[in-house]
Structures are given as structure tokens and as C-alpha cells.
Protein backbone atom coordinates (compact mmCIF):
# COMPACT_ATOMS: atom_id res chain seq x y z
CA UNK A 1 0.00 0.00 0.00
CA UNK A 2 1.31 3.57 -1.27
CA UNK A 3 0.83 6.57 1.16
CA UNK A 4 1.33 9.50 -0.96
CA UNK A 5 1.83 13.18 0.76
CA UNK A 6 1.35 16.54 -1.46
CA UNK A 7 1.69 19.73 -0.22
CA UNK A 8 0.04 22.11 -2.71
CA UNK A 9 1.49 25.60 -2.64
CA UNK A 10 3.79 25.16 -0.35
CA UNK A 11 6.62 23.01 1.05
CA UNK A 12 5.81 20.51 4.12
CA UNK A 13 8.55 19.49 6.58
CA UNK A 14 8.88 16.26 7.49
CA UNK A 15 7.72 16.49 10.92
CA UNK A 16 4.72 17.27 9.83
CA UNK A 17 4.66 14.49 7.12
CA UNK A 18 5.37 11.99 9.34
CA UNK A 19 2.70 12.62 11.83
CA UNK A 20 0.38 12.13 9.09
CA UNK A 21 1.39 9.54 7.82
CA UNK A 22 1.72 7.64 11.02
CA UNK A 23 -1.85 8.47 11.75
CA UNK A 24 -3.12 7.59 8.42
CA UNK A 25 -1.48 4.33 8.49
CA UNK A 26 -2.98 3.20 12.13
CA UNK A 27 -6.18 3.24 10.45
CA UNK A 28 -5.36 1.93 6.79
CA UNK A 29 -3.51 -1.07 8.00
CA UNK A 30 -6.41 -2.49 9.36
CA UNK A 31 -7.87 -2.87 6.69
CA UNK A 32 -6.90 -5.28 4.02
CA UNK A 33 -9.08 -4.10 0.73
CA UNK A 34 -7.37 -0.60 0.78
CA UNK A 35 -4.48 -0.22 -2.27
CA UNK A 36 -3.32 3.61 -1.92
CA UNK A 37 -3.59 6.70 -0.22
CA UNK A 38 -3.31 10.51 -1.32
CA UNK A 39 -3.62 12.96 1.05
CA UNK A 40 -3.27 16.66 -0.01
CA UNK A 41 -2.71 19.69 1.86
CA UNK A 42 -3.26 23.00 1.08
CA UNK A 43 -3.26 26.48 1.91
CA UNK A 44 -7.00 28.41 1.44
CA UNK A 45 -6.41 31.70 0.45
CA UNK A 46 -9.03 33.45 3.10
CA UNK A 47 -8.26 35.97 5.73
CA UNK A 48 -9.74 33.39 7.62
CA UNK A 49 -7.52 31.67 10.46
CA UNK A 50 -9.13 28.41 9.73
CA UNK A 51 -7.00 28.19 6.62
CA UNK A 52 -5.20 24.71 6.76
CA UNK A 53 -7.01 22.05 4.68
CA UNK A 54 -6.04 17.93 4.60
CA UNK A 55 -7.82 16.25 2.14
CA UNK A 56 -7.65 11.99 2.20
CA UNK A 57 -8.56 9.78 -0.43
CA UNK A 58 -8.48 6.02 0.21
CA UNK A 59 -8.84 3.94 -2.95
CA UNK A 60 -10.44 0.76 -1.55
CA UNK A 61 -11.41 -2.47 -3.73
CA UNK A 62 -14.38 -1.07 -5.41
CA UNK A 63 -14.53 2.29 -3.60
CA UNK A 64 -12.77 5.77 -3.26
CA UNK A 65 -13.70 6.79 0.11
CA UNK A 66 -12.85 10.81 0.04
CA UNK A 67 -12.60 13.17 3.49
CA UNK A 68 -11.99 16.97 3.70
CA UNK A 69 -11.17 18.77 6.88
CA UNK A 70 -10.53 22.58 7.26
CA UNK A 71 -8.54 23.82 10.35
CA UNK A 72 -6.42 26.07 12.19
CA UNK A 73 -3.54 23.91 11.87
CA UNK A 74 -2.70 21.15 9.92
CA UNK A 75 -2.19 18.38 12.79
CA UNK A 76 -5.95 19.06 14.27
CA UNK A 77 -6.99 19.06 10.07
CA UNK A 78 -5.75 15.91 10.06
CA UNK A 79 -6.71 14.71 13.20
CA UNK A 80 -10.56 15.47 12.36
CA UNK A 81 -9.82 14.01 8.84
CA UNK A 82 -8.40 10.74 10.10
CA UNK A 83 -11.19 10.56 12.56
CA UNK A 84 -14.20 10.83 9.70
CA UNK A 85 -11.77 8.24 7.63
CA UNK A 86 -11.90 5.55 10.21
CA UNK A 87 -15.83 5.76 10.92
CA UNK A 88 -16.02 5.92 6.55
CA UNK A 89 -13.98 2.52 6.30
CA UNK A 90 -15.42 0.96 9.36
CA UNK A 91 -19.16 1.49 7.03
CA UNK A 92 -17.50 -0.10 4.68
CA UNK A 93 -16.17 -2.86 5.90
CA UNK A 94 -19.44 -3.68 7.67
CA UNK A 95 -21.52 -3.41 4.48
CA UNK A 96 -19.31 -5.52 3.07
């Protein structure tokens, strides 16, 4: 399984890679019908502080299971956009 990180607009350090990708993979692992992963963050233009956005696609056997989460920060983006990504493949696997 590919985990692919892409920082649009910007350059992401690797701190901040790795944290997502060590949360993203908790989840992915446990499942055994999932073949990649892109996740995408960007920068919204807006005034707005809530300006950091982690996007996760999941191509699963049969399925692309997509989540968006807009934040303050990229680490609680991802945290709310891991969090919606478990209780999507958990569906899944139970309709299954």
C-alpha cells in the first residue's frame, strides 16, 4: 500500500509528514481491501484563520472513500480528517 503526501502551494517538513502519515497508516492497515492513499494539503487563500485544509482519499477495492477537513492547523486538520476516515472505512467494511 502507497501513502502518498502533497503539499500544494507550499513546502511541508517532514515532521509534519510523518505525523500524518503515522496516523493515516494506524487506520489503513487495518484494513486489508485498501491499495493507496493521497492525502493533499493545502493552503486556502481566506483571511480566515481556519486556513489549513487535509484532504484523504483512500482507494479501496471497489470504492474511493474521500474526506476533507478545514482547520487552524494542519495536525488538528488531520486529526478530524483521520477521525471521519476511520468511521467511513469501518461502514465499509461492515456493508461488506
Amino acid at each position: 500500500m502507497n501513502i502518498n503526501i502533497n503539499s500544494v502551494h507550499f513546502d511541508a517538513d517532514r515532521k509534519l509528514e510523518g505525523f500524518i502519515e503515522k496516523k493515516v497508516s494506524k487506520i489503513v492497515d487495518r484494513h486489508d481491501d485498501v491499495i493507496g492513499v493521497d492525502i493533499f494539503l493545502k493552503l486556502d487563500n481566506n483571511q480566515n484563520s481556519e486556513n489549513k485544509i487535509t484532504e484523504i482519499k483512500v482507494d479501496v477495492k471497489g470504492k474511493d472513500i474521500f474526506v476533507k477537513k478545514q482547520s487552524n492547523s494542519f495536525e488538528e486538520a488531520a486529526d478530524m480528517a483521520v477521525e471521519a476516515l476511520r468511521r467511513q472505512l469501518k461502514k465499509h467494511k461492515e456493508t461488506r
